[in-house]
N, C-alpha and C. Protein backbone atom coordinates (compact mmCIF):
# COMPACT_ATOMS: atom_id res chain seq x y z
N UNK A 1 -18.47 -17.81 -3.44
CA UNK A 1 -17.44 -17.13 -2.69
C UNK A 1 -17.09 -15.83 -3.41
N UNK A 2 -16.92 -14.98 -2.81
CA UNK A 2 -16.47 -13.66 -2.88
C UNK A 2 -15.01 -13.50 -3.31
N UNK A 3 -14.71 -12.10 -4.43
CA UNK A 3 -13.04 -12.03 -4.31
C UNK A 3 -13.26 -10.18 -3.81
N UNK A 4 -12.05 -10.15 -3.16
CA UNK A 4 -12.10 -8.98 -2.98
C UNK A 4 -10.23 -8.48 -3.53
N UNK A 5 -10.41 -7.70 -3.95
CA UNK A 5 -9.11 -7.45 -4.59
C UNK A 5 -8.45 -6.12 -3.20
N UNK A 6 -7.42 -6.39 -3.08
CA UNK A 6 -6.43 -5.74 -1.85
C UNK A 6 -5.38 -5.62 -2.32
N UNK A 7 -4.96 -4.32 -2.53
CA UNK A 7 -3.67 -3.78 -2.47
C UNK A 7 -2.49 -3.37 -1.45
N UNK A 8 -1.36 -3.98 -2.13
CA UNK A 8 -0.53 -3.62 -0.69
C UNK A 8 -0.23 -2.35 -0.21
N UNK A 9 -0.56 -1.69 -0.96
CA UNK A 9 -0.09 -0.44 -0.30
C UNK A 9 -0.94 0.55 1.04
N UNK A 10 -1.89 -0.75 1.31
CA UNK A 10 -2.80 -0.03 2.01
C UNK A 10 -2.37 -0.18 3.32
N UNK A 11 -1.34 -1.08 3.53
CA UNK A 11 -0.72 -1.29 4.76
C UNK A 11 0.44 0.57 4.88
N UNK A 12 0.53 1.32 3.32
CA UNK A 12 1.59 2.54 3.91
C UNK A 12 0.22 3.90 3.55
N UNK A 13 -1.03 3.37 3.69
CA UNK A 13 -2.20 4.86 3.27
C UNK A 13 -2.44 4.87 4.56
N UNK A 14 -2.55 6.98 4.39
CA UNK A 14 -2.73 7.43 5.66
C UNK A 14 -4.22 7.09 6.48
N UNK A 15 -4.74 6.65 5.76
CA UNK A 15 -6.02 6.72 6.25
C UNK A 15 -6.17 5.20 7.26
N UNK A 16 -5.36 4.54 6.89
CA UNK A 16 -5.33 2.69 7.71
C UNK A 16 -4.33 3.41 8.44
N UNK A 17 -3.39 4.28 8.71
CA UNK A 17 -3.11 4.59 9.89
C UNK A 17 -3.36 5.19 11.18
N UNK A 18 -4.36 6.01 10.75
CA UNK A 18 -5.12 6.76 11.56
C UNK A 18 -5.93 5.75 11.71
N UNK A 19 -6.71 4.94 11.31
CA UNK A 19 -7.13 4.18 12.23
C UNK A 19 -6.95 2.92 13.00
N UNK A 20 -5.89 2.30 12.88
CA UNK A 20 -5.26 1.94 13.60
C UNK A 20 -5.08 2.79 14.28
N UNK A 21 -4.45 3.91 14.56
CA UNK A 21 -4.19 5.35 15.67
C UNK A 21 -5.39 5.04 16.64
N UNK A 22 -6.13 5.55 16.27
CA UNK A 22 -7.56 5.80 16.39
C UNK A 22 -8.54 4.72 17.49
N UNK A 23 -8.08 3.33 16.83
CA UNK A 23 -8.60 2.08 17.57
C UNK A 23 -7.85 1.74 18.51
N UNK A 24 -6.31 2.45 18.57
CA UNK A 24 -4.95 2.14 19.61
C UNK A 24 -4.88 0.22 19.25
N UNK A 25 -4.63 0.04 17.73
CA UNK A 25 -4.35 -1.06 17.34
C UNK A 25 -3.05 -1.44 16.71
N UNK A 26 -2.53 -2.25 16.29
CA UNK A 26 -1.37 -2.32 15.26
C UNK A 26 -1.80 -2.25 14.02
N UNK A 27 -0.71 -1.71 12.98
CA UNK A 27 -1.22 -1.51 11.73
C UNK A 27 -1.81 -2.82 11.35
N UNK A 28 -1.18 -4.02 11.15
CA UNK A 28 -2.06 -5.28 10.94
C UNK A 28 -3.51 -5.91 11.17
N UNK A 29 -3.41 -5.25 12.77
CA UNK A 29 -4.73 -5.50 13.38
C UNK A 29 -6.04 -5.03 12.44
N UNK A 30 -5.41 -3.60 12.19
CA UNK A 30 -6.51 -2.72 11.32
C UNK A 30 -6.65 -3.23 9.84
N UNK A 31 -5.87 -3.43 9.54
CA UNK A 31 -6.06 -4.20 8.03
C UNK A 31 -6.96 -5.21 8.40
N UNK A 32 -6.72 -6.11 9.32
CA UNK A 32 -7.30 -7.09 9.30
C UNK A 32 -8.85 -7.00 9.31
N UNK A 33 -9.13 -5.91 10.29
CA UNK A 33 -10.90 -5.59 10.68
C UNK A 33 -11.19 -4.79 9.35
N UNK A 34 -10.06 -4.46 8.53
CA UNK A 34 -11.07 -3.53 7.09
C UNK A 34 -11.49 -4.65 6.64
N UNK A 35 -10.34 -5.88 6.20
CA UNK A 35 -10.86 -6.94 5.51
C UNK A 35 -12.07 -8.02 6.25
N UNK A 36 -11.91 -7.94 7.52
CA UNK A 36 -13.47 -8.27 7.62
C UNK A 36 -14.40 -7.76 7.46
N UNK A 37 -14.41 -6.03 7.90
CA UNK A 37 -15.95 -5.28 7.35
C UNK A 37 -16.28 -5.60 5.98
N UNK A 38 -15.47 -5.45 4.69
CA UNK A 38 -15.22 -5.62 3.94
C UNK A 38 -15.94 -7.17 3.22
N UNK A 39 -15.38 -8.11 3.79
CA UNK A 39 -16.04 -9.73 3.55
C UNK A 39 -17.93 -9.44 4.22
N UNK A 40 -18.32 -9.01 5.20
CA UNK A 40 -19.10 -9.27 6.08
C UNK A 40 -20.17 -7.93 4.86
N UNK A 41 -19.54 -6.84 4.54
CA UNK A 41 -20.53 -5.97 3.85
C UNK A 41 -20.93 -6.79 2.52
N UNK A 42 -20.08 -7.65 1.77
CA UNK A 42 -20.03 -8.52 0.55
C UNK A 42 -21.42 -9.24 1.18
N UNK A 43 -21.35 -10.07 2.43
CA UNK A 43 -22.24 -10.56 2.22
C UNK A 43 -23.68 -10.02 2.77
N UNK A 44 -23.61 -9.07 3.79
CA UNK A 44 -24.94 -8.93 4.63
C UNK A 44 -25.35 -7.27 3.62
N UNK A 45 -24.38 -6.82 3.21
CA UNK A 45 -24.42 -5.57 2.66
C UNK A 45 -24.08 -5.35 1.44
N UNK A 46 -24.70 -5.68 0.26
CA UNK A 46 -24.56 -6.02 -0.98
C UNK A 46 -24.82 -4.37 -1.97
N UNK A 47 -25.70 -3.85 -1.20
CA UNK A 47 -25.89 -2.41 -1.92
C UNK A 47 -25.12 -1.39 -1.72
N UNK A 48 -24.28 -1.69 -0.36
CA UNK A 48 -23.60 -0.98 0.25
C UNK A 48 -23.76 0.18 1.30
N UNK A 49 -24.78 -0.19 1.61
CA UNK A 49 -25.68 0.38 2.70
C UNK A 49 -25.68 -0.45 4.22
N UNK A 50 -24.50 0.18 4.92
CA UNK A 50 -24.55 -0.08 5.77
C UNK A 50 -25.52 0.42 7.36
N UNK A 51 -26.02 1.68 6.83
CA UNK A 51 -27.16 2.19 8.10
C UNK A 51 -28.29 1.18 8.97
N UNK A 52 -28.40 0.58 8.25
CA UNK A 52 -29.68 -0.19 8.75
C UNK A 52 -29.66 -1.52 9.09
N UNK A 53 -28.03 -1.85 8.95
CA UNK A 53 -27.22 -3.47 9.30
C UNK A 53 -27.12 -3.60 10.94
């Protein structure tokens, strides 16, 4: 199992707001889909190369 370390403050960075903006989501919503890209790149995307996923 994977750890991924998350800070709270990412719920007040401009950049998780704009996308939430962006997706026309709630700020939560968007946290939530970073922390899945996030889990899902850990496992299918280990080099961090997502182009070819």
């Amino acid at each position: 199992m994977a750890w991924l370390k998350s800070h709270q403050e990412i719920a007040r960075h401009p950049k998780t707001k704009r996308l939430a903006k962006a997706l026309d989501i709630s700020l939560p919503t968007a946290i939530g889909h970073l922390h899945l890209l996030w889990w899902w790149a850990m496992d299918f995307a280990k080099n961090g190369d997502l182009s070819k996923e």
